[in-house]
Protein backbone atom coordinates (compact mmCIF):
# COMPACT_ATOMS: atom_id res chain seq x y z
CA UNK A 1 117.39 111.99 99.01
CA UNK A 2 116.50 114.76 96.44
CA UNK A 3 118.68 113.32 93.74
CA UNK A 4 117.25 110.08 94.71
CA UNK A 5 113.59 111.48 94.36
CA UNK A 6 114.57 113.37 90.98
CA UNK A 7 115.82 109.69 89.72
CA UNK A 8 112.26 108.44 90.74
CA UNK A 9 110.00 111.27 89.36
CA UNK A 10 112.12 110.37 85.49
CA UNK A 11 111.14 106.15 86.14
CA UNK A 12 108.13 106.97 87.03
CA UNK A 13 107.53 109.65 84.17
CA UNK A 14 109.07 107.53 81.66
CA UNK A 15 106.81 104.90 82.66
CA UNK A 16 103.40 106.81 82.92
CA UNK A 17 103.74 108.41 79.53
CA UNK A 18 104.10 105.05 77.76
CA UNK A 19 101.07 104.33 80.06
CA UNK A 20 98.80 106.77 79.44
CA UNK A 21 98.92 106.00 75.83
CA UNK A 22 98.37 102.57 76.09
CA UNK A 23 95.76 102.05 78.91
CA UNK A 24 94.03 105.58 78.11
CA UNK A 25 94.25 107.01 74.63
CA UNK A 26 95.28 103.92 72.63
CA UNK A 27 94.04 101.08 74.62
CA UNK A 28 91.58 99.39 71.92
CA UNK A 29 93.77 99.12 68.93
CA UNK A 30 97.12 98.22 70.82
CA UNK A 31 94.69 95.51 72.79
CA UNK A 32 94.01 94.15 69.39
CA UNK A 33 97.52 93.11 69.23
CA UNK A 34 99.10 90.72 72.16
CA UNK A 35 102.70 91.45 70.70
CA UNK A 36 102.17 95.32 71.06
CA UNK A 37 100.46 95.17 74.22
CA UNK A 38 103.22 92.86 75.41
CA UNK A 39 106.13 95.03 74.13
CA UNK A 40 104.65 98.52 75.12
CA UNK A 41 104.65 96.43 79.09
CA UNK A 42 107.81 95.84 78.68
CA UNK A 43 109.49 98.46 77.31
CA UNK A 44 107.53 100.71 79.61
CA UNK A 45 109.10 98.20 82.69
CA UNK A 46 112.49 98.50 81.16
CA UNK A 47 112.29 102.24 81.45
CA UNK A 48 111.24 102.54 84.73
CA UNK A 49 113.31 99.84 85.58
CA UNK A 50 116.76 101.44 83.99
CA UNK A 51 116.31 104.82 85.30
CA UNK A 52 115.15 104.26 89.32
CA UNK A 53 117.67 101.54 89.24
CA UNK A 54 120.75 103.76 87.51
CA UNK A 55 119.62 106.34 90.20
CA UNK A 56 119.14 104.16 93.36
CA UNK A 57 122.97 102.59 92.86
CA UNK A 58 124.38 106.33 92.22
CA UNK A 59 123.17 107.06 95.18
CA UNK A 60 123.96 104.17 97.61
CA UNK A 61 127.59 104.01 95.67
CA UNK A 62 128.35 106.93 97.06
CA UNK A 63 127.69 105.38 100.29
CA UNK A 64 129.05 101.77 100.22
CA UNK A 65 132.30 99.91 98.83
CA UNK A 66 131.82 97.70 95.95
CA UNK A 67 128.09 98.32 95.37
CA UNK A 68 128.44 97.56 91.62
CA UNK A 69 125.62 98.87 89.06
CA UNK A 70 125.47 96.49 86.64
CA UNK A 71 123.43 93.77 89.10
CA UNK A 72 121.37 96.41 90.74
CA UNK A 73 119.94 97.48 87.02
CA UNK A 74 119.51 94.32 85.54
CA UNK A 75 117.47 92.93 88.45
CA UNK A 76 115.66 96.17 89.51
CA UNK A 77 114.72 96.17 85.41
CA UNK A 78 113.52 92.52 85.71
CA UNK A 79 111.96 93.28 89.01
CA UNK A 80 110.33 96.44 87.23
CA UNK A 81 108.96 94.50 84.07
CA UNK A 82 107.91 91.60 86.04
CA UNK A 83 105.15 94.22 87.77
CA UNK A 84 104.09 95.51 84.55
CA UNK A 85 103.39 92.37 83.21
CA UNK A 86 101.67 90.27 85.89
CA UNK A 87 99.97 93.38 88.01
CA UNK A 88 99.03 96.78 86.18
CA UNK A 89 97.54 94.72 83.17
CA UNK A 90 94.39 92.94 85.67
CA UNK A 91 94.53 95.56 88.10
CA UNK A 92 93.57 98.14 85.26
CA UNK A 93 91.11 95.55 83.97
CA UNK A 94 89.42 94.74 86.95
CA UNK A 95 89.20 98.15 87.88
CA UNK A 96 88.11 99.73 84.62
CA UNK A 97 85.61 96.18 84.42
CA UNK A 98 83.73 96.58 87.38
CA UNK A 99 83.76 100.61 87.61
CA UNK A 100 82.10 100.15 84.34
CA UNK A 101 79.11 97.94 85.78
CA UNK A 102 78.85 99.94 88.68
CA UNK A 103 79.94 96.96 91.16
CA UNK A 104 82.47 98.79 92.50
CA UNK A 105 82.93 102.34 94.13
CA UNK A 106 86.01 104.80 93.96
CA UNK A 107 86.55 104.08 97.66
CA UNK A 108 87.08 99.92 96.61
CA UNK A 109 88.71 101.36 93.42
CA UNK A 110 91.56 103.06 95.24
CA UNK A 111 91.48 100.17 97.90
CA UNK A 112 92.30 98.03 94.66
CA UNK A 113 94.67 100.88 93.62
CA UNK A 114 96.68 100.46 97.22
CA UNK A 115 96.79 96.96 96.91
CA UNK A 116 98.29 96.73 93.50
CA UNK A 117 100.91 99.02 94.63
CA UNK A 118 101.96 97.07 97.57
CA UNK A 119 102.09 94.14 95.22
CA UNK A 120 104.51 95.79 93.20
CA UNK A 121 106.49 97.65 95.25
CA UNK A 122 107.28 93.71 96.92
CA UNK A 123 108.07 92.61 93.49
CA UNK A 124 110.57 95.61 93.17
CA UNK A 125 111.78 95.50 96.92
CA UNK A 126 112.19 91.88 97.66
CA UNK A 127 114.92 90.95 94.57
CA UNK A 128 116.90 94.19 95.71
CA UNK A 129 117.09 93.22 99.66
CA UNK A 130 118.97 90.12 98.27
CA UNK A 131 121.55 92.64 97.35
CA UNK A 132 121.26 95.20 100.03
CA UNK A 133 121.28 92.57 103.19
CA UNK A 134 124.95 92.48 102.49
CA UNK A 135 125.57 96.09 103.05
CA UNK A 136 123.17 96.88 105.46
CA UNK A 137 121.51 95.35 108.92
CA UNK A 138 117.57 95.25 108.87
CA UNK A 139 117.56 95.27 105.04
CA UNK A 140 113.99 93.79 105.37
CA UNK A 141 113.15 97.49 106.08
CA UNK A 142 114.17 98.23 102.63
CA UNK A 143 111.04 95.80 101.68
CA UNK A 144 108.61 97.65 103.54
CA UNK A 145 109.62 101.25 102.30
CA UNK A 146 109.38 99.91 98.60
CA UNK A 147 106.03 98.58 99.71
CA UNK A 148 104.39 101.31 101.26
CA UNK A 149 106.08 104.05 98.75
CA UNK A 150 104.34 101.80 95.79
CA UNK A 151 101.29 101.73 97.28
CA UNK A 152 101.02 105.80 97.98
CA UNK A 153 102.20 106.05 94.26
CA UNK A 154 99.70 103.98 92.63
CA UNK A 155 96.87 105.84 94.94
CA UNK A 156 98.57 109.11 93.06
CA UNK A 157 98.97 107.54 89.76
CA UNK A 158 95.19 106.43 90.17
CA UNK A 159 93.43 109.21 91.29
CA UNK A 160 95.34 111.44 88.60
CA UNK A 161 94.27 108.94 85.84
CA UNK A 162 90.67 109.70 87.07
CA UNK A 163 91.55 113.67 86.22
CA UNK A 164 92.35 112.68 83.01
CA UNK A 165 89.52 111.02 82.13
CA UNK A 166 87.46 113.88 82.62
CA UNK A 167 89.98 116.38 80.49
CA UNK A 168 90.48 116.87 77.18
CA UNK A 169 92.44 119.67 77.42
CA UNK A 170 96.19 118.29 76.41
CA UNK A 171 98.03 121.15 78.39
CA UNK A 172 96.27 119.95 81.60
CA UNK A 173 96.71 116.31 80.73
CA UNK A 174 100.19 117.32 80.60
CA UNK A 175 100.05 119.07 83.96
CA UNK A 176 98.38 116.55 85.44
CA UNK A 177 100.80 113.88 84.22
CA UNK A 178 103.62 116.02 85.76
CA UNK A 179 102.62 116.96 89.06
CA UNK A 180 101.65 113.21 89.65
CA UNK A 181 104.94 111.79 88.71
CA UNK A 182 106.55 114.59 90.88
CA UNK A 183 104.28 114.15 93.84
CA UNK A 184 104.75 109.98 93.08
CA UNK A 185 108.86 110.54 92.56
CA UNK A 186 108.77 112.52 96.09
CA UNK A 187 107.22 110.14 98.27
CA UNK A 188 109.28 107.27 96.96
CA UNK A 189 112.38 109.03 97.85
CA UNK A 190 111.79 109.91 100.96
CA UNK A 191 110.10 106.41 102.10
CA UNK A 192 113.16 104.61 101.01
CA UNK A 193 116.04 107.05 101.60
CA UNK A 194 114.28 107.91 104.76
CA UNK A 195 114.49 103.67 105.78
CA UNK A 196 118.45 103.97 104.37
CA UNK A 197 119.55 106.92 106.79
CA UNK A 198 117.63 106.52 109.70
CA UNK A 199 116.25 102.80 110.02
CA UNK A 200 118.78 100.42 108.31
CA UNK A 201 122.63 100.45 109.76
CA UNK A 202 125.17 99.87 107.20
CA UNK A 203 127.46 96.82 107.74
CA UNK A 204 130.87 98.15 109.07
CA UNK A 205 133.21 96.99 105.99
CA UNK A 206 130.92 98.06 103.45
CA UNK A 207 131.23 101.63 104.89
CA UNK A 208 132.81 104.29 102.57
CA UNK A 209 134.71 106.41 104.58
């Protein structure tokens, strides 16, 4: 579970940094350019993407016969730049929009924040349970971890990204950045390793003795 949570704290890391510069410090000039803006998304999917997946099949390798990487990457990748494309772009709009106008409060604005993340934890857990229903019984469990660890990550994500908009010291940015991804990376790795250990049952013959 920690090596799982490490794995998560580097996606999620990976994936924030590119982030921050393109939704916070560089948003306006990249925005000017729909090639940029679309190839910062998805490199910053692809990263995310690469390392959770690469870290979720070392783990669950070490528990199951023939769980091969190379499908678990490629789709958790996909899965990850898929929710880049089609859900942080409008949910950082519509937040940043209507926080701007004042027709929305921090309370809807992490409401929003919640909802985004259960969107794309879905889009990340729903591809892999085609994949993990054959090693384990109530895989759909796997769906709901990814959901609800999303969700509690975005809330941390968010309310971080509020810190930093009130800093300009770079040191604390930094801190900030790091103790978010940590606390973000933690929570995903116990939602989902706790649903592996204690609430899914792996499939006899898939069983690594």
């Amino acid at each position: 579970m920690l090596i799982y949570s490490f794995g998560e704290v580097l996606g999620i890391g990976a994936a924030a940094t590119i982030g921050r510069f393109l939704f916070i410090g560089f948003s306006t000039s990249i925005a000017q350019s729909s090639a940029l803006f679309f190839f910062v998304l998805v490199m910053s999917g692809a990263a995310e993407g690469i390392i959770i997946g690469y870290v979720q099949w070392k783990s669950l390798s070490r528990l199951l016969v023939d769980f091969h990487p190379a499908i678990w990457i490629i789709i958790t990748s996909l899965a990850a730049i898929t929710g880049w494309l089609l859900i942080l772009p409008p949910s950082v709009v519509f937040i940043s929009f209507f926080s701007t106008l004042k027709l929305i409060n921090a309370y809807y604005s992490i409401l929003y924040a919640a909802l985004a993340g259960m969107a794309f934890g879905g889009i990340i857990g729903i591809p892999q349970y085609f994949i993990i229903k054959r090693f384990y019984n109530k895989a759909f469990v796997w769906i709901m971890a990814n959901a609800l660890g999303w969700m509690l990550s975005f809330i941390t994500v968010y309310l971080a990204l509020l810190l930093l908009s009130h800093s300009t010291s770079l040191l604390l940015n930094f801190l900030i950045i790091i103790l978010s991804c940590a606390l973000s990376g933690l929570i995903q790795g116990i939602l989902t390793g706790s649903a592996l250990h204690f609430s899914m049952r792996i499939k006899g013959r898939t069983h690594k003795d």
